[in-house]
PDB file of N, CA and C in Angstrom:
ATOM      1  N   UNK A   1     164.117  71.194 -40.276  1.00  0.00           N
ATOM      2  CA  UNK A   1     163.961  71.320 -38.836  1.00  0.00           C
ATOM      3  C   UNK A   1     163.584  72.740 -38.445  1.00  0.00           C
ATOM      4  N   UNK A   2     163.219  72.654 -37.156  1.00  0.00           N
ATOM      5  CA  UNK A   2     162.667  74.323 -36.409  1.00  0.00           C
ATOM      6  C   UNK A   2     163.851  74.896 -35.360  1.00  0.00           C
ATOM      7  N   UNK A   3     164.100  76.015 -35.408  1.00  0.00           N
ATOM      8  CA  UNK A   3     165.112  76.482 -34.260  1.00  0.00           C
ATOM      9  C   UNK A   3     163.842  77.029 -33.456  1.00  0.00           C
ATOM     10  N   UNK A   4     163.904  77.309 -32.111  1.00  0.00           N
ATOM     11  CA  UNK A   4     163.291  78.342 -31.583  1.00  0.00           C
ATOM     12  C   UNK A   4     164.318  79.536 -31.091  1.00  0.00           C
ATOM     13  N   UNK A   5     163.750  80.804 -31.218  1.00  0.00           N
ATOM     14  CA  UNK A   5     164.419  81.821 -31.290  1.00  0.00           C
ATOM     15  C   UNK A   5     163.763  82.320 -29.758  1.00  0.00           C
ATOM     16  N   UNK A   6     164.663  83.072 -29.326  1.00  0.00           N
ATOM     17  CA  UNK A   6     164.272  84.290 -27.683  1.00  0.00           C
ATOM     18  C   UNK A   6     164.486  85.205 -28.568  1.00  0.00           C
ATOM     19  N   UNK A   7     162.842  86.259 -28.289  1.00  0.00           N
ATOM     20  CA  UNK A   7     162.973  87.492 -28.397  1.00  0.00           C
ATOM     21  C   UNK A   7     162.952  88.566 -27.092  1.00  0.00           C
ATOM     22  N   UNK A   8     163.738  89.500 -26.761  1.00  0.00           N
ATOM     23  CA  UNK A   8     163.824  90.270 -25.955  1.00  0.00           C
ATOM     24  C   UNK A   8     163.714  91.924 -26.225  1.00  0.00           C
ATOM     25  N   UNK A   9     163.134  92.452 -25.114  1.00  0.00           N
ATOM     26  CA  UNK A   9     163.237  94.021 -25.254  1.00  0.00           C
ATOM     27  C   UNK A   9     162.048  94.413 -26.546  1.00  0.00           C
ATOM     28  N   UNK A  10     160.935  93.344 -26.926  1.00  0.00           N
ATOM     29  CA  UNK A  10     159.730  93.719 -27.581  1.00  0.00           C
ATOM     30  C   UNK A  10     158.665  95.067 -27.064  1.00  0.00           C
ATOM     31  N   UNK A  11     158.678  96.009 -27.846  1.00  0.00           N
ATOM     32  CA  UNK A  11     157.970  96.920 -27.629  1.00  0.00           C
ATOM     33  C   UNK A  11     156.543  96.271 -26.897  1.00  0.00           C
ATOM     34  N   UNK A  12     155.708  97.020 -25.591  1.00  0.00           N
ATOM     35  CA  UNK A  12     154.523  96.967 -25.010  1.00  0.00           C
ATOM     36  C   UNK A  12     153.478  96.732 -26.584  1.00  0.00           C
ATOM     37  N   UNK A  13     153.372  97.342 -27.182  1.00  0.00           N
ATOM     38  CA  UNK A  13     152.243  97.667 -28.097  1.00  0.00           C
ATOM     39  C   UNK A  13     152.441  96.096 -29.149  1.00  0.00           C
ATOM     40  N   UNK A  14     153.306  95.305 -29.635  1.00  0.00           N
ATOM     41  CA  UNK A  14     153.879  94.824 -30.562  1.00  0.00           C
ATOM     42  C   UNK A  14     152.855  93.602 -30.346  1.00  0.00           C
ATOM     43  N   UNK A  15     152.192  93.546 -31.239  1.00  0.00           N
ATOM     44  CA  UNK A  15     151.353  92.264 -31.604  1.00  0.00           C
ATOM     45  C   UNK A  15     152.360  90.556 -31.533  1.00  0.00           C
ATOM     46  N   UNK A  16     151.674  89.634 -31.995  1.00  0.00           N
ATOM     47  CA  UNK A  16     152.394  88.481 -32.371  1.00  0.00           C
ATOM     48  C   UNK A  16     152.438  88.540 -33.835  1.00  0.00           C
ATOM     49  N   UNK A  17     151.419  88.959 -34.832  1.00  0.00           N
ATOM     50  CA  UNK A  17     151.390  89.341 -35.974  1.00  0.00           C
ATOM     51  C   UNK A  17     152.408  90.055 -36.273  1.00  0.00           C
ATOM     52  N   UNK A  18     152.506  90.937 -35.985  1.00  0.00           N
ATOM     53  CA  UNK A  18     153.127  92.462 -36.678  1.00  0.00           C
ATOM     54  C   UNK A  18     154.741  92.029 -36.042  1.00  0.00           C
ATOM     55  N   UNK A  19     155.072  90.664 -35.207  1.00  0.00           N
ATOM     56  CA  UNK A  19     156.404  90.342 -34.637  1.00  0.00           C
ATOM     57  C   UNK A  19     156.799  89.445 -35.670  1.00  0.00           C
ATOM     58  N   UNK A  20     155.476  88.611 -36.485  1.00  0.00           N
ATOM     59  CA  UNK A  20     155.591  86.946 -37.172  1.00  0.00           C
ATOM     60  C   UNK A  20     156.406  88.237 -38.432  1.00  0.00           C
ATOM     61  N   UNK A  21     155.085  89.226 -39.078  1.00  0.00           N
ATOM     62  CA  UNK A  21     155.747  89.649 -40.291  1.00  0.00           C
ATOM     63  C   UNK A  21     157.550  90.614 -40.095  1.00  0.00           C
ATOM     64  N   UNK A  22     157.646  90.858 -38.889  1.00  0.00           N
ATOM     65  CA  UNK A  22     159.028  91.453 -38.890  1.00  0.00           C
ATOM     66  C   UNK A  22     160.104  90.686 -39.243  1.00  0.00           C
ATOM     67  N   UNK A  23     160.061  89.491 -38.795  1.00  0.00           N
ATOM     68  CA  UNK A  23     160.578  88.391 -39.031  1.00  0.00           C
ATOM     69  C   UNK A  23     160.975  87.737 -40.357  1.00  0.00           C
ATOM     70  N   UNK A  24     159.655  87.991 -40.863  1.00  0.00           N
ATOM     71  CA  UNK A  24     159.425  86.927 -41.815  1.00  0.00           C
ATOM     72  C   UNK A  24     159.927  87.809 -43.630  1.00  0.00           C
ATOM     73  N   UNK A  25     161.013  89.131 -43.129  1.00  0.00           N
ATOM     74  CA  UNK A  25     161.591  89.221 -43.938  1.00  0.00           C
ATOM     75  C   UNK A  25     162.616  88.856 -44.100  1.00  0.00           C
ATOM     76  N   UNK A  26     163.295  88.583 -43.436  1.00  0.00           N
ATOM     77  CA  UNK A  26     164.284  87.780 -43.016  1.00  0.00           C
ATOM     78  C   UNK A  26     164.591  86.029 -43.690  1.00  0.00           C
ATOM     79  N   UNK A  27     163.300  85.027 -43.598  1.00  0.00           N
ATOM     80  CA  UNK A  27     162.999  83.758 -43.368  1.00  0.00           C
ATOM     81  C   UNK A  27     162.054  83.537 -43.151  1.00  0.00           C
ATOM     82  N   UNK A  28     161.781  82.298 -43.507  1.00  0.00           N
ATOM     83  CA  UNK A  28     160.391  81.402 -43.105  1.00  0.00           C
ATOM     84  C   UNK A  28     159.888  81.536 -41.552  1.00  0.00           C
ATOM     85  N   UNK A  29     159.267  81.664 -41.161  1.00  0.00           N
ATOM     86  CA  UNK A  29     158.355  82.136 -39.469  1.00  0.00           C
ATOM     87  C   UNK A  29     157.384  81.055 -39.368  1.00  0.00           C
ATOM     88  N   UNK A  30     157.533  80.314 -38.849  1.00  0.00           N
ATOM     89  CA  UNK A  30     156.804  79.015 -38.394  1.00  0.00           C
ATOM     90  C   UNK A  30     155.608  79.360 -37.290  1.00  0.00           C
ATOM     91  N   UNK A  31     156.066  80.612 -36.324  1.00  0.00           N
ATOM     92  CA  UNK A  31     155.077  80.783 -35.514  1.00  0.00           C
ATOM     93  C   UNK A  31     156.026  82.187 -34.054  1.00  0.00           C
ATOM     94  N   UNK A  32     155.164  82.844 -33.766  1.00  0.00           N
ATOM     95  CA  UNK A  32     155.870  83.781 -32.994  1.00  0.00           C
ATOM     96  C   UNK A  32     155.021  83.870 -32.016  1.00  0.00           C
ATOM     97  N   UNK A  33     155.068  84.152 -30.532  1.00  0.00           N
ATOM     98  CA  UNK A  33     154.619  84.212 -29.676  1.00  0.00           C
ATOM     99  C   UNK A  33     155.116  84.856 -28.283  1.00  0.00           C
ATOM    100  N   UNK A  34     154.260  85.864 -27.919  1.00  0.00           N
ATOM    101  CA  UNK A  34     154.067  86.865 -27.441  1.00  0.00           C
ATOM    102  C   UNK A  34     154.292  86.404 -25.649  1.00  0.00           C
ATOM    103  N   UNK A  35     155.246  86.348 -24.527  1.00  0.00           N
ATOM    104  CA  UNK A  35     154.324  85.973 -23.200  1.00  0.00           C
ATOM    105  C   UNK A  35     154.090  87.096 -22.701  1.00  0.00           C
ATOM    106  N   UNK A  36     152.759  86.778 -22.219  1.00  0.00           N
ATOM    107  CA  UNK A  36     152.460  87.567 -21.464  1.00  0.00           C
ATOM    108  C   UNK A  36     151.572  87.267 -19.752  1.00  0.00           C
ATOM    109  N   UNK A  37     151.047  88.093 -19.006  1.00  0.00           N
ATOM    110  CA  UNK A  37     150.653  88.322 -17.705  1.00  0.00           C
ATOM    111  C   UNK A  37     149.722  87.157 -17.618  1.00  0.00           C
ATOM    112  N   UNK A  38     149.587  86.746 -16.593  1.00  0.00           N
ATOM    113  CA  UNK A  38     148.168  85.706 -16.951  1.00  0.00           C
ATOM    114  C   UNK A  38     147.011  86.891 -16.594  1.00  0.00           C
ATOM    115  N   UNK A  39     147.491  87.156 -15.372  1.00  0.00           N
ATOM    116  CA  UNK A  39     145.993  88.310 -15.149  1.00  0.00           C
ATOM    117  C   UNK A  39     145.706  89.544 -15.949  1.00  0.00           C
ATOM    118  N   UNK A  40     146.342  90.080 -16.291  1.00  0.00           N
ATOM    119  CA  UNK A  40     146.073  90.990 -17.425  1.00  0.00           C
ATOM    120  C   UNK A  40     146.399  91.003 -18.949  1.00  0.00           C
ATOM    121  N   UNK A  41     146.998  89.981 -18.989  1.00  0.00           N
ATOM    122  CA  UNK A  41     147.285  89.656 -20.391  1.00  0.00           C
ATOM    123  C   UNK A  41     148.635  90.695 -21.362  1.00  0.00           C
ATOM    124  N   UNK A  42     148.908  91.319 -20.554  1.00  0.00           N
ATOM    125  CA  UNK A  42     149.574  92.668 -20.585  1.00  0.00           C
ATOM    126  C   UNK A  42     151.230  91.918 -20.959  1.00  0.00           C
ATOM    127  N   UNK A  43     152.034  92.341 -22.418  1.00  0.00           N
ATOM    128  CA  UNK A  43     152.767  91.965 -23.015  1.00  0.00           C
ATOM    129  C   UNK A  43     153.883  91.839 -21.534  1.00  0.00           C
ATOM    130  N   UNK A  44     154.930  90.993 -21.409  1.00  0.00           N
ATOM    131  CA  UNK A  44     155.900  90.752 -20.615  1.00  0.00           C
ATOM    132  C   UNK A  44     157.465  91.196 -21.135  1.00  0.00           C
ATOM    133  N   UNK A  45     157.257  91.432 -22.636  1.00  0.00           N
ATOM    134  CA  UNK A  45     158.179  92.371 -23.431  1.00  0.00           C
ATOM    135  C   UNK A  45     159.127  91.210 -23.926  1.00  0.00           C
ATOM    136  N   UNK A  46     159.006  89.963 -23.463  1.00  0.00           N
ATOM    137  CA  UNK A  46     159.851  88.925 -24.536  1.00  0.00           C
ATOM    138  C   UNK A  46     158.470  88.102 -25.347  1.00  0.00           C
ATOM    139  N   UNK A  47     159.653  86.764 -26.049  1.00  0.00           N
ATOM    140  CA  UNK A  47     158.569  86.032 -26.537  1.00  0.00           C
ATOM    141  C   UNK A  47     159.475  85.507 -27.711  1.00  0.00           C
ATOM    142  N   UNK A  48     158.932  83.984 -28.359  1.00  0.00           N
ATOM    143  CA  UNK A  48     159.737  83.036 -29.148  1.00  0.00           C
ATOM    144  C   UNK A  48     159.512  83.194 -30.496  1.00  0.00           C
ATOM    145  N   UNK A  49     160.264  83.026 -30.956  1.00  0.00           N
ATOM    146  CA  UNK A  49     160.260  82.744 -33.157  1.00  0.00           C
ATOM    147  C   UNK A  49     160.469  81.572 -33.202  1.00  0.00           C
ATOM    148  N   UNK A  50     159.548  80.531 -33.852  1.00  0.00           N
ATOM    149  CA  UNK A  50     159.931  79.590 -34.303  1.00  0.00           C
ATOM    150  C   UNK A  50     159.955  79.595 -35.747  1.00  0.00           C
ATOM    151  N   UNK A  51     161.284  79.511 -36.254  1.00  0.00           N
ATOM    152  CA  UNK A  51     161.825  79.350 -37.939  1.00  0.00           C
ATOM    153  C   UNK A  51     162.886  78.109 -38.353  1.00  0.00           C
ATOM    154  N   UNK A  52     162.489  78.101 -39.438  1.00  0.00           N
ATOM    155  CA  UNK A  52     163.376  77.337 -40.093  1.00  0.00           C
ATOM    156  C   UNK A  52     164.519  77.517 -39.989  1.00  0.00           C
ATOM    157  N   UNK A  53     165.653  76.087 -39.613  1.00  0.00           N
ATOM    158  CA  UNK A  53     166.730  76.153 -39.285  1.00  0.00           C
ATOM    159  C   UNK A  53     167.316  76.751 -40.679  1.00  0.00           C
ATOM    160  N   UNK A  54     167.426  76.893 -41.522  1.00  0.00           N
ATOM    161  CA  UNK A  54     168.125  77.472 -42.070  1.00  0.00           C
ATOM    162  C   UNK A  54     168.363  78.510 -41.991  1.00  0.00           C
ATOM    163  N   UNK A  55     167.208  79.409 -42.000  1.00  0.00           N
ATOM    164  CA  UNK A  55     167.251  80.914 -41.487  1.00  0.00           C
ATOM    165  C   UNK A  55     167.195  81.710 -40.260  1.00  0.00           C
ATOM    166  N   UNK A  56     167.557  80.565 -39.013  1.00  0.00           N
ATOM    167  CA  UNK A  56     167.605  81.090 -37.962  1.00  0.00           C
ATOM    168  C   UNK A  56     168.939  81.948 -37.648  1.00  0.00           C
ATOM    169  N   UNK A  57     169.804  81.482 -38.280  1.00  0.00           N
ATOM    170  CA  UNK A  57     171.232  82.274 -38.291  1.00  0.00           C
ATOM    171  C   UNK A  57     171.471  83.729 -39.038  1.00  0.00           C
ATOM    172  N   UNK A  58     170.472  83.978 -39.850  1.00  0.00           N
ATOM    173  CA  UNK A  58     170.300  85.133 -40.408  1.00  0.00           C
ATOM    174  C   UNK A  58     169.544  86.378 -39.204  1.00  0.00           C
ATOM    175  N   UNK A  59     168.469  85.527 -38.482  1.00  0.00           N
ATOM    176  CA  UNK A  59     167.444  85.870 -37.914  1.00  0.00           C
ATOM    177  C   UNK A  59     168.514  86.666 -36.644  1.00  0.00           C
ATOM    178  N   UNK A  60     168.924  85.626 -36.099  1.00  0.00           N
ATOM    179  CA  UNK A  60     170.076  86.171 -35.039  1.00  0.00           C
ATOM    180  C   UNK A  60     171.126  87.593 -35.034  1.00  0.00           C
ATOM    181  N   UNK A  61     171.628  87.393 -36.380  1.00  0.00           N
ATOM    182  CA  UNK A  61     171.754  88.339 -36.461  1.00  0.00           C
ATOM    183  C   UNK A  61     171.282  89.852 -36.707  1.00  0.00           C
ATOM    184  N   UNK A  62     170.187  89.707 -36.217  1.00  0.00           N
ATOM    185  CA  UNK A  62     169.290  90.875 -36.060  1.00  0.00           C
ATOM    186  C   UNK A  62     169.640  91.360 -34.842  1.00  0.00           C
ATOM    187  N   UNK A  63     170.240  90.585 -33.824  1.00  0.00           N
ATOM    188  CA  UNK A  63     170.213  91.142 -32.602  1.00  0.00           C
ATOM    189  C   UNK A  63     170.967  92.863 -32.614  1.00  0.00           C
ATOM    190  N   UNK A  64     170.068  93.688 -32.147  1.00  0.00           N
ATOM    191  CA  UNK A  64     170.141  95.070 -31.814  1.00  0.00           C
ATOM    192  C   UNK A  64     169.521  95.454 -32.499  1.00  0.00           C
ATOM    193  N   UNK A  65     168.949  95.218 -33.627  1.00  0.00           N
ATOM    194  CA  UNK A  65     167.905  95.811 -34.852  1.00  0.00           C
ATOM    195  C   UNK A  65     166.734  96.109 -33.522  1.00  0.00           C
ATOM    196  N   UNK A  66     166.159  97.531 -33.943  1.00  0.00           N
ATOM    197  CA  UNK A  66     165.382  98.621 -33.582  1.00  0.00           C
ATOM    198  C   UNK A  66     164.052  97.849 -34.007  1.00  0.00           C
ATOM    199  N   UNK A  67     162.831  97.934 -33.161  1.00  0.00           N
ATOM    200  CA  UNK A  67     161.781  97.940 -33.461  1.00  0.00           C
ATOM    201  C   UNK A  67     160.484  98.621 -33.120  1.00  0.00           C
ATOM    202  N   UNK A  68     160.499  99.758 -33.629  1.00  0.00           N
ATOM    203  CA  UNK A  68     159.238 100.351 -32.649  1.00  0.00           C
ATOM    204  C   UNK A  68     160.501 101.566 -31.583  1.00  0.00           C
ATOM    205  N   UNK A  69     161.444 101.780 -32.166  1.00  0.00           N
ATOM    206  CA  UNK A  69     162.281 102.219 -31.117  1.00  0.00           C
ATOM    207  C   UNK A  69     163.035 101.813 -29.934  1.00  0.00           C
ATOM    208  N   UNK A  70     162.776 100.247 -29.871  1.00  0.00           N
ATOM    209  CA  UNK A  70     163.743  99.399 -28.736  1.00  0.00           C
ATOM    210  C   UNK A  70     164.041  98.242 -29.335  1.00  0.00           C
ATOM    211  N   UNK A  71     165.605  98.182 -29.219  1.00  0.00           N
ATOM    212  CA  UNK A  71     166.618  97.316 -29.590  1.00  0.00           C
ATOM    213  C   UNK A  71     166.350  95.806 -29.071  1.00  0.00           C
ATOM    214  N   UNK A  72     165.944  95.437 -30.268  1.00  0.00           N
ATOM    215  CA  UNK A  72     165.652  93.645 -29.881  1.00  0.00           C
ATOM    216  C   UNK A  72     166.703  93.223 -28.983  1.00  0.00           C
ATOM    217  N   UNK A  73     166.719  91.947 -28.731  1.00  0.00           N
ATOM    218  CA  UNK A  73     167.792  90.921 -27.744  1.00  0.00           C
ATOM    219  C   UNK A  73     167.341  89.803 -28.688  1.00  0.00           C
ATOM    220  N   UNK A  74     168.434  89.086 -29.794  1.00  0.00           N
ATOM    221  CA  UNK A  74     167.815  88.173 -30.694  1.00  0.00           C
ATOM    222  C   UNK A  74     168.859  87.191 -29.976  1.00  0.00           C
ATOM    223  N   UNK A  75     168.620  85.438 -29.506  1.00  0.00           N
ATOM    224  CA  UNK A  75     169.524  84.199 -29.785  1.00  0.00           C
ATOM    225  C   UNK A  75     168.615  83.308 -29.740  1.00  0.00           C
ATOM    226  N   UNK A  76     169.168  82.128 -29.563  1.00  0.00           N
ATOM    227  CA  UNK A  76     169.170  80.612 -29.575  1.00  0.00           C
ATOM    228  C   UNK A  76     168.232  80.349 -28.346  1.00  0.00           C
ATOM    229  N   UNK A  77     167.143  80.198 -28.023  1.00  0.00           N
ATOM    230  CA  UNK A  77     166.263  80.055 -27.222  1.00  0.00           C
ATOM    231  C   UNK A  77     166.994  78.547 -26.229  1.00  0.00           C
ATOM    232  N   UNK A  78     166.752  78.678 -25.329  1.00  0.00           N
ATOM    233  CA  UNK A  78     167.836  77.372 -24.211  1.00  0.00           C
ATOM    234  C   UNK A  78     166.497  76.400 -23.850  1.00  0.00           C
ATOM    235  N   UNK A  79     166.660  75.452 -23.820  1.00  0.00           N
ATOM    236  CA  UNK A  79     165.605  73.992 -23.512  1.00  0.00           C
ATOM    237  C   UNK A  79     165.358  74.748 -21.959  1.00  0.00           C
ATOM    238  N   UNK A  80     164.088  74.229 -21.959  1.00  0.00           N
ATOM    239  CA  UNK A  80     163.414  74.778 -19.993  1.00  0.00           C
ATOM    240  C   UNK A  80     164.578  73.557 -19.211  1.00  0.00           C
ATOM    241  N   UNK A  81     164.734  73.419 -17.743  1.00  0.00           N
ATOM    242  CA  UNK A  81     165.043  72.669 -17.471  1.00  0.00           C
ATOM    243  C   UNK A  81     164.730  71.847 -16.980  1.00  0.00           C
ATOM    244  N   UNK A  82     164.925  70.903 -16.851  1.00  0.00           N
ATOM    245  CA  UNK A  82     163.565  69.236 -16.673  1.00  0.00           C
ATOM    246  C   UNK A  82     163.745  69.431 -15.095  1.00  0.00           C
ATOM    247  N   UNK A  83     162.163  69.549 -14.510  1.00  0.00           N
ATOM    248  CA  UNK A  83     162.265  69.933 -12.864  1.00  0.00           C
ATOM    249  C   UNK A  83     161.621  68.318 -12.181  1.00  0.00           C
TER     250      UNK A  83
END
């Protein structure tokens, strides 16, 4: 199975690449993704990990690990809510 992960407090500059391989020392990285602005495209400073449940609990505990000089915000990404 896939967990999805919330990433928070992602450096401005931080690719989706260079977020998949940070990750992906950790565990398997299914896919990472960046949100951002619609009009400028301009990073919004969060964004999701999707990994393998097995290694999502490792992954978590990354939370406060430094990247680029700002302290991730790593958990358990919450279902949207059905509107």
């Amino acid at each position: 199975m896939v967990k999805t992960l919330y990433v928070g407090n992602i450096p401005w500059s931080t690719t989706e690449e260079e977020l998949k391989a940070f990750f992906s020392e950790q565990g398997e990285v299914i896919s990472a993704r960046i949100i951002t602005e619609r009009g400028t495209g301009r990073s919004k400073g969060y964004g999701f990990v999707e990994v393998a449940d097995e290694d999502a609990e490792k992954i978590v505990e990354l939370n406060g690990v430094e990247l680029d000089g700002r302290k991730l915000v790593i958990n358990e990404a919450k279902p949207r809510p059905e509107s």
